[in-house]
C-alpha atoms as a PDB file:
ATOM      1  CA  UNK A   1       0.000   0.000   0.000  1.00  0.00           C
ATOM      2  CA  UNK A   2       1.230   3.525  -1.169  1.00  0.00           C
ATOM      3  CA  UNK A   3       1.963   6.076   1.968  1.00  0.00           C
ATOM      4  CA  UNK A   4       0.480   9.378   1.567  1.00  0.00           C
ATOM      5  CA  UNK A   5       3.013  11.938   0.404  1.00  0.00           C
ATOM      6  CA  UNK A   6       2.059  15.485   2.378  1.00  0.00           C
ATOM      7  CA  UNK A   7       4.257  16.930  -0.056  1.00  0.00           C
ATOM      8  CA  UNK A   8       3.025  15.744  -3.573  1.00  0.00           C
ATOM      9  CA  UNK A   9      -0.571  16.441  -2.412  1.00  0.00           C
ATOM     10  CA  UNK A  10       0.043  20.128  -1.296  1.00  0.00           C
ATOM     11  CA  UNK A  11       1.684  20.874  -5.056  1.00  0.00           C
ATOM     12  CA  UNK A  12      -1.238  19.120  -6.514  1.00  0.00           C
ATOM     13  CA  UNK A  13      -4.163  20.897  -4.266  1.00  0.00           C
ATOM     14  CA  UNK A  14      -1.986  24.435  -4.666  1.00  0.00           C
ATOM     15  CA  UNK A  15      -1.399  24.227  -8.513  1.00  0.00           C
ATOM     16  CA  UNK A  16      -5.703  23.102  -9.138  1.00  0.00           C
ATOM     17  CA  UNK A  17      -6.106  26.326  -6.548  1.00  0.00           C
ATOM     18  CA  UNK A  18      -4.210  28.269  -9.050  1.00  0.00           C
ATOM     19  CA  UNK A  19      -6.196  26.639 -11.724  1.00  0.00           C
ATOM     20  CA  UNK A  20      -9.302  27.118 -10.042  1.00  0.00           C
ATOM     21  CA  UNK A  21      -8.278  30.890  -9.122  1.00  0.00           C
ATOM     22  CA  UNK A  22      -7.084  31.799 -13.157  1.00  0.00           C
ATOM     23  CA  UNK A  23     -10.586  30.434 -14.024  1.00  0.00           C
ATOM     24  CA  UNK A  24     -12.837  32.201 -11.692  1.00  0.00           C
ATOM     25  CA  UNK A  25     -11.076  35.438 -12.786  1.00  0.00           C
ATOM     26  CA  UNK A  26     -10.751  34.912 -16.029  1.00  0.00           C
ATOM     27  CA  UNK A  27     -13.597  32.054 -17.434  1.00  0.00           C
ATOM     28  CA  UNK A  28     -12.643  29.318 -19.493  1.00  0.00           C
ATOM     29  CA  UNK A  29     -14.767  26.415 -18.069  1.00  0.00           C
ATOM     30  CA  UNK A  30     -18.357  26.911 -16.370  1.00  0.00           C
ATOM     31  CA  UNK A  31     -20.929  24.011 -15.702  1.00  0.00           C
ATOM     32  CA  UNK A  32     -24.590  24.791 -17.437  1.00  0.00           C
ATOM     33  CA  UNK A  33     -25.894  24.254 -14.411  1.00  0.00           C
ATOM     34  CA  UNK A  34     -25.864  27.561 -12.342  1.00  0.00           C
ATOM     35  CA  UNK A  35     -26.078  26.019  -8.684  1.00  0.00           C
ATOM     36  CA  UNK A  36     -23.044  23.588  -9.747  1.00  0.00           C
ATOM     37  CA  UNK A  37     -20.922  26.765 -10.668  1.00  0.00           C
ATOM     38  CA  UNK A  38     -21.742  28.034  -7.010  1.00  0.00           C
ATOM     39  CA  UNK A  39     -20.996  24.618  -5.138  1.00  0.00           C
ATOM     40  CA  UNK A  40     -17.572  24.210  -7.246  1.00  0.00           C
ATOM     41  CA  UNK A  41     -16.603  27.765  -6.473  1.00  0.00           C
ATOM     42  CA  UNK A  42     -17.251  26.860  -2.623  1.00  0.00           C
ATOM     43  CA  UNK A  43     -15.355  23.820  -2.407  1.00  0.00           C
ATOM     44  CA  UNK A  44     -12.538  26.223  -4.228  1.00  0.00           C
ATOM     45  CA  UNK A  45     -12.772  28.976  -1.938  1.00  0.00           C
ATOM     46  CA  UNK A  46     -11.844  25.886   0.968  1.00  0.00           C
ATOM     47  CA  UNK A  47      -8.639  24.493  -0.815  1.00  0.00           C
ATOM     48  CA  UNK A  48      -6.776  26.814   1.651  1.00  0.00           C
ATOM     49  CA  UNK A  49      -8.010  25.303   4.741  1.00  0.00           C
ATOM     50  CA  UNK A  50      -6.891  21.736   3.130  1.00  0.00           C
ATOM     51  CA  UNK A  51      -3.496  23.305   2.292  1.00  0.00           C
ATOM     52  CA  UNK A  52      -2.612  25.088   5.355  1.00  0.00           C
ATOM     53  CA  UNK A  53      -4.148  21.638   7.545  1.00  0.00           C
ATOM     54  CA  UNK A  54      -2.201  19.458   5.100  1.00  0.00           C
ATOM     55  CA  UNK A  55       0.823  22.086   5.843  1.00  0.00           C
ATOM     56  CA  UNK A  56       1.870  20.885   8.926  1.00  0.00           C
ATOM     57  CA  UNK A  57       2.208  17.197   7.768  1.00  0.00           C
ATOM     58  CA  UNK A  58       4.491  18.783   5.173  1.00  0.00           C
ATOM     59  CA  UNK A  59       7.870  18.091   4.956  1.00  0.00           C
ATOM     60  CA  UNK A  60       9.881  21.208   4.131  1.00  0.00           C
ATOM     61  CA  UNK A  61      12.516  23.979   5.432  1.00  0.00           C
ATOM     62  CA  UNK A  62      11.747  26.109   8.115  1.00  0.00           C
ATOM     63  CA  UNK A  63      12.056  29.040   6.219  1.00  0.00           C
ATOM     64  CA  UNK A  64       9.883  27.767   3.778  1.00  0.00           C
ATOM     65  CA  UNK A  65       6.690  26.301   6.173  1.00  0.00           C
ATOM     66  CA  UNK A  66       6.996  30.158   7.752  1.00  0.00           C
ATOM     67  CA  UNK A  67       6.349  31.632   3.994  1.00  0.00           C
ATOM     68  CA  UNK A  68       4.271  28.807   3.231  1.00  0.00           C
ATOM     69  CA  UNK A  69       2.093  29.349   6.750  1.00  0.00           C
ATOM     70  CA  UNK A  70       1.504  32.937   6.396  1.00  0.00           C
ATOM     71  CA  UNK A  71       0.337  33.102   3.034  1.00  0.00           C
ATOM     72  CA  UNK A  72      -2.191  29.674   3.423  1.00  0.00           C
ATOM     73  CA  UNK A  73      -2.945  31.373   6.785  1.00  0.00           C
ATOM     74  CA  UNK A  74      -4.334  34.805   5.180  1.00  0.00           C
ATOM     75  CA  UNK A  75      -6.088  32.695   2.506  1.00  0.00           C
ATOM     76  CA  UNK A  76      -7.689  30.951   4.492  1.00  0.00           C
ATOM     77  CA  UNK A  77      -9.617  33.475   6.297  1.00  0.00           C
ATOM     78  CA  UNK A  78     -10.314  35.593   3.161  1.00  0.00           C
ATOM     79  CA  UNK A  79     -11.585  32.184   1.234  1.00  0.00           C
ATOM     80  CA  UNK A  80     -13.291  30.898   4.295  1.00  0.00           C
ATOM     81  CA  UNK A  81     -15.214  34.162   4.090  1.00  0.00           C
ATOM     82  CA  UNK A  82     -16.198  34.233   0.357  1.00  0.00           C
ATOM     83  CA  UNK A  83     -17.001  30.394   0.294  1.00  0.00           C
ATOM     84  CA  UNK A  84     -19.917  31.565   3.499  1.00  0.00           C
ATOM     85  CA  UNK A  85     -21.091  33.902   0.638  1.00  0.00           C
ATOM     86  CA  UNK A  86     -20.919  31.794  -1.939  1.00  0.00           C
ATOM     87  CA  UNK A  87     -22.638  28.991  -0.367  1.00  0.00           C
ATOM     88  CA  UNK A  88     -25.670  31.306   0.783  1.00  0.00           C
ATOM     89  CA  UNK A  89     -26.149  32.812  -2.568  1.00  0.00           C
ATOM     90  CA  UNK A  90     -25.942  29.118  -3.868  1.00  0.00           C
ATOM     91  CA  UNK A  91     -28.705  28.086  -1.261  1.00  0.00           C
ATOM     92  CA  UNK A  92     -30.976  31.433  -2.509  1.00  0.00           C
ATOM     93  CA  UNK A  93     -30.465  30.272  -5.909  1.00  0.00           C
ATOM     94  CA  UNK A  94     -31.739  26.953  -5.154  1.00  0.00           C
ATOM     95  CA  UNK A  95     -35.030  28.363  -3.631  1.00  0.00           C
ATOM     96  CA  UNK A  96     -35.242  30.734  -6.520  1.00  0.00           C
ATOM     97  CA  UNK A  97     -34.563  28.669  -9.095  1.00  0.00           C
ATOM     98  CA  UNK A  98     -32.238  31.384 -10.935  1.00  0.00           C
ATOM     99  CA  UNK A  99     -29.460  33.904 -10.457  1.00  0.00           C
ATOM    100  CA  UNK A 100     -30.585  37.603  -9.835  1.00  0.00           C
ATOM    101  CA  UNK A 101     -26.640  38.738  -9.833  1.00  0.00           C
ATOM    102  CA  UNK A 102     -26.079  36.870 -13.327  1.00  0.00           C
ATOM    103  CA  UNK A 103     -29.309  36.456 -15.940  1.00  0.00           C
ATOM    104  CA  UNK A 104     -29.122  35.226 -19.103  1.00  0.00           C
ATOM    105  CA  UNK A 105     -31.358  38.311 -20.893  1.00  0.00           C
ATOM    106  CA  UNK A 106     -30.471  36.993 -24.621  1.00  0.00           C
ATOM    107  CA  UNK A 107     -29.412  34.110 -26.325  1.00  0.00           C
ATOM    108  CA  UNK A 108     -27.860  33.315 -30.138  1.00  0.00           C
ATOM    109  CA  UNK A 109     -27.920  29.461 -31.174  1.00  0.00           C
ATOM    110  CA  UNK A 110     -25.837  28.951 -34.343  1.00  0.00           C
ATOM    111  CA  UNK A 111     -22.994  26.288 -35.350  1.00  0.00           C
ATOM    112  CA  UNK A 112     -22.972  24.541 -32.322  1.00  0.00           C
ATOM    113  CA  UNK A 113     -22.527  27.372 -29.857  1.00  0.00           C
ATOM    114  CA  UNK A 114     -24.653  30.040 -28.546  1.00  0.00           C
ATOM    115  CA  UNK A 115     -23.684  33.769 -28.123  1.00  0.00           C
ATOM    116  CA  UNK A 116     -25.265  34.461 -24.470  1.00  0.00           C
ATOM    117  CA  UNK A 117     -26.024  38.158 -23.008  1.00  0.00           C
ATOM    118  CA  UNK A 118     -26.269  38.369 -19.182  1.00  0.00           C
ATOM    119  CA  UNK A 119     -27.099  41.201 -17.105  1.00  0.00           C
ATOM    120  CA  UNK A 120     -24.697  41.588 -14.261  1.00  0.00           C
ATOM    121  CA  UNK A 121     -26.201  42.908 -10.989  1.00  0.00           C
ATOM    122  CA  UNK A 122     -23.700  43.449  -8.221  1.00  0.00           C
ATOM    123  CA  UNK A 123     -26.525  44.732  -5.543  1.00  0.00           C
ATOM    124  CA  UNK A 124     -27.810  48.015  -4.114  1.00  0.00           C
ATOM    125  CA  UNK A 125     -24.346  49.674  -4.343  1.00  0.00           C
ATOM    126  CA  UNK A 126     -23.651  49.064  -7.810  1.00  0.00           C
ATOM    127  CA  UNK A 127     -25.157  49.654 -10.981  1.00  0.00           C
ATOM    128  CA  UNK A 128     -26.319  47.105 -14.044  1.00  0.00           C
ATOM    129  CA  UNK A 129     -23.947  45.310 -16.416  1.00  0.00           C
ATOM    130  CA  UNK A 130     -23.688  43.837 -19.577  1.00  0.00           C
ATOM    131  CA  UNK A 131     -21.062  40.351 -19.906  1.00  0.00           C
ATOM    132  CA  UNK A 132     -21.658  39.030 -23.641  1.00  0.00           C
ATOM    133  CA  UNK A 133     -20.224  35.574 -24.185  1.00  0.00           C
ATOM    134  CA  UNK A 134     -19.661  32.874 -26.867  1.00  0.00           C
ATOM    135  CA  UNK A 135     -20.574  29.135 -24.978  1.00  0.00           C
ATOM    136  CA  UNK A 136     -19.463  25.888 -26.443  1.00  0.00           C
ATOM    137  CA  UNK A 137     -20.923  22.640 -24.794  1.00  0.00           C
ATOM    138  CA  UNK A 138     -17.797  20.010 -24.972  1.00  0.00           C
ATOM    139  CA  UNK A 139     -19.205  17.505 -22.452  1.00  0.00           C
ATOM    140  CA  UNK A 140     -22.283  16.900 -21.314  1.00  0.00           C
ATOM    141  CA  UNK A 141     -23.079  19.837 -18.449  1.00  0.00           C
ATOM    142  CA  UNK A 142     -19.616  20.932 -18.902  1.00  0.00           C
ATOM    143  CA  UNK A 143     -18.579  24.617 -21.091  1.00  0.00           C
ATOM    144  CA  UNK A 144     -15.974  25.999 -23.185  1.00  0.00           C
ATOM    145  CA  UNK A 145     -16.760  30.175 -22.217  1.00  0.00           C
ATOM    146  CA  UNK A 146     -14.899  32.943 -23.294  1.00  0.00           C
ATOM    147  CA  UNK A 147     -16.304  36.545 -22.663  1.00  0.00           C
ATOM    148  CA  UNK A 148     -16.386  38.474 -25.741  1.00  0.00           C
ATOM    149  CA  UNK A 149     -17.981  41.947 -24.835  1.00  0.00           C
ATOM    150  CA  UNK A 150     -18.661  43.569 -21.296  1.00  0.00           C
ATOM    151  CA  UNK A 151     -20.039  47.460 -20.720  1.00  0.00           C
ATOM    152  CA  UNK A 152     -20.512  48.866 -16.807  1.00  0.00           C
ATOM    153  CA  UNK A 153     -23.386  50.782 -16.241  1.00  0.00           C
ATOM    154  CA  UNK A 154     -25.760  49.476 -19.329  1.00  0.00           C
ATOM    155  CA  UNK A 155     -28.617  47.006 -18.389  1.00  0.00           C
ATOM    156  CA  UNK A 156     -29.375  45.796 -22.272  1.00  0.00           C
ATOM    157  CA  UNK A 157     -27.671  46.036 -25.557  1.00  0.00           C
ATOM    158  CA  UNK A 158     -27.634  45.827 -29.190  1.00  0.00           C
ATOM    159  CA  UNK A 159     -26.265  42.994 -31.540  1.00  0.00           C
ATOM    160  CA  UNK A 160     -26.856  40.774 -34.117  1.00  0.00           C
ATOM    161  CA  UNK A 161     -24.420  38.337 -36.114  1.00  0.00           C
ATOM    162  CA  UNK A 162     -23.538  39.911 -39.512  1.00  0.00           C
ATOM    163  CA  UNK A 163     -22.508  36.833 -40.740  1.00  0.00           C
ATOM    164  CA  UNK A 164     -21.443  32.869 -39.494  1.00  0.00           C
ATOM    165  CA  UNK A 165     -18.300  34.045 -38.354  1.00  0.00           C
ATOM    166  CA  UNK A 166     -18.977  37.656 -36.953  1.00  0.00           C
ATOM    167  CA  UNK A 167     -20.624  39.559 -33.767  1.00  0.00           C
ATOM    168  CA  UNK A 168     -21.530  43.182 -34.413  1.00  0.00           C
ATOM    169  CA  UNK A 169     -22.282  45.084 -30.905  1.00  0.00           C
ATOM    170  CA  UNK A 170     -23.251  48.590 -30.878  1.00  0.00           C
ATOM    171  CA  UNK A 171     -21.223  50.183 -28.542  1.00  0.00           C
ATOM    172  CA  UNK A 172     -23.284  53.139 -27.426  1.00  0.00           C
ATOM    173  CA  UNK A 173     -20.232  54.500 -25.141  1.00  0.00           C
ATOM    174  CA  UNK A 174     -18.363  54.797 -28.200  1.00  0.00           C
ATOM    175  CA  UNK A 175     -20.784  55.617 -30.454  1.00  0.00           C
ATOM    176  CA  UNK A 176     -19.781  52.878 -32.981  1.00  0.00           C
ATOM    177  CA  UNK A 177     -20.399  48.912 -33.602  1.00  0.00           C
ATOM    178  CA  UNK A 178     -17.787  46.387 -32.302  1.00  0.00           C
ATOM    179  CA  UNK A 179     -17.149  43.492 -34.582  1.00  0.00           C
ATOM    180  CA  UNK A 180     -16.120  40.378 -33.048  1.00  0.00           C
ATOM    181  CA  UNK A 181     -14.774  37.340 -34.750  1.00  0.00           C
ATOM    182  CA  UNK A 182     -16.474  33.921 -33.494  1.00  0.00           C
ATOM    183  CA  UNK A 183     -14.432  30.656 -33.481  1.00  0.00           C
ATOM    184  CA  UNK A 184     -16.483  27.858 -34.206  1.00  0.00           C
ATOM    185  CA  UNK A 185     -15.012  26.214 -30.672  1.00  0.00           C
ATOM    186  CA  UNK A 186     -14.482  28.764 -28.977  1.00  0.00           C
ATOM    187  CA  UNK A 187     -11.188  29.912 -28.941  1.00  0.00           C
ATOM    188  CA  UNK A 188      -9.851  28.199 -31.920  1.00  0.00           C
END
C-alpha cells in the first residue's frame, strides 16, 4: 500500500487552486448548471483550509513552512469568508430557481454554440452590467466560455451576427459597432 506523500498532495491541491483561481477570474470552463458553478466555487474557496491543515504534515525547510504558513494562513480566512457567501447565494439560488446577480437576458444558437447576453447585478451599491459571451458545450453539463464583450453601467444592448463568423455590438459608449470574430469552438 502507497503512503500518503504530504508533499506531492500540497503541489497538486496548490497548482488546481491556481487553476481554479485563473478560471474564476478569467472564465474558461463553467458548468450549465448555475447552482453547480456556485458549489464548485465553494469547495474552491476551501482548498486553503486543506493546504494550510495538510501544511503541517508537510515536509519542508523552516524558512519555507513560515512563507508557506503565512500566506495559506491569510487565505484561508479571506476564502473561508467568500465560500460563506458563496454557499448562501448558492442556497438562494436553489429556492429561486435562478441567479438575480447573473441572468441570461439573450441568447444566439448557431454552429454549435450560442452567443449568451447576461445582465450583471452586483446589488444596491452598484449599478447594471452587460457580460456578452460565446458558450461551447464540450461535455455533457460541462462549457468551453470565453467573454467576448462587457459594458458597466448598461442594463441591455444591441447585436446581431452579420454573418457565421462575426458579432456586431453597438457600442453606445463609443458611439460605434464592435465586430467580433467567433471561433467555431471557442477559442480556436
Amino acid at each position: 500500500m502507497k503512503r500518503y506523500n504530504p508533499n506531492k498532495t500540497h503541489l497538486i491541491v496548490s497548482i488546481v487552486f491556481l487553476l481554479l483561481l485563473l478560471n474564476y477570474n478569467f472564465p474558461l470552463f463553467r458548468f450549465k448548471n448555475i447552482l453547480a458553478n456556485y458549489y464548485v466555487g465553494t469547495i474552491f474557496c476551501l482548498l486553503p483550509i486543506f493546504l494550510i491543515v495538510n501544511f503541517f504534515y508537510c515536509q519542508f525547510s523552516s524558512v519555507i513552512k513560515i512563507i508557506s504558513g503565512v500566506i495559506f494562513g491569510v487565505l484561508s480566512l479571506f476564502f473561508t469568508v467568500f465560500a460563506l457567501f458563496t454557499f448562501i447565494e448558492a442556497l438562494s439560488i436553489q429556492d429561486t430557481g435562478h441567479d438575480d446577480s447573473f441572468q441570461n437576458i439573450h441568447e444566439i444558437i448557431t454552429n454549435g454554440y450560442s452567443i449568451k447576453v447576461y445582465q450583471t447585478d452586483g446589488g444596491a451599491t452598484t449599478d447594471f452590467g452587460i457580460v456578452v459571451r460565446q458558450e461551447k458545450e464540450i461535455l455533457p453539463g460541462l462549457l468551453l466560455v470565453k467573454s467576448l464583450y462587457s459594458q458597466y453601467h448598461c442594463d441591455d444592448v444591441r447585436y446581431k451576427l452579420s454573418d457565421e463568423k462575426n458579432l456586431l455590438i453597438d457600442d453606445y459608449e463609443n458611439d460605434s459597432m464592435v465586430k467580433i470574430k467567433l471561433n467555431s469552438w471557442v477559442y480556436f
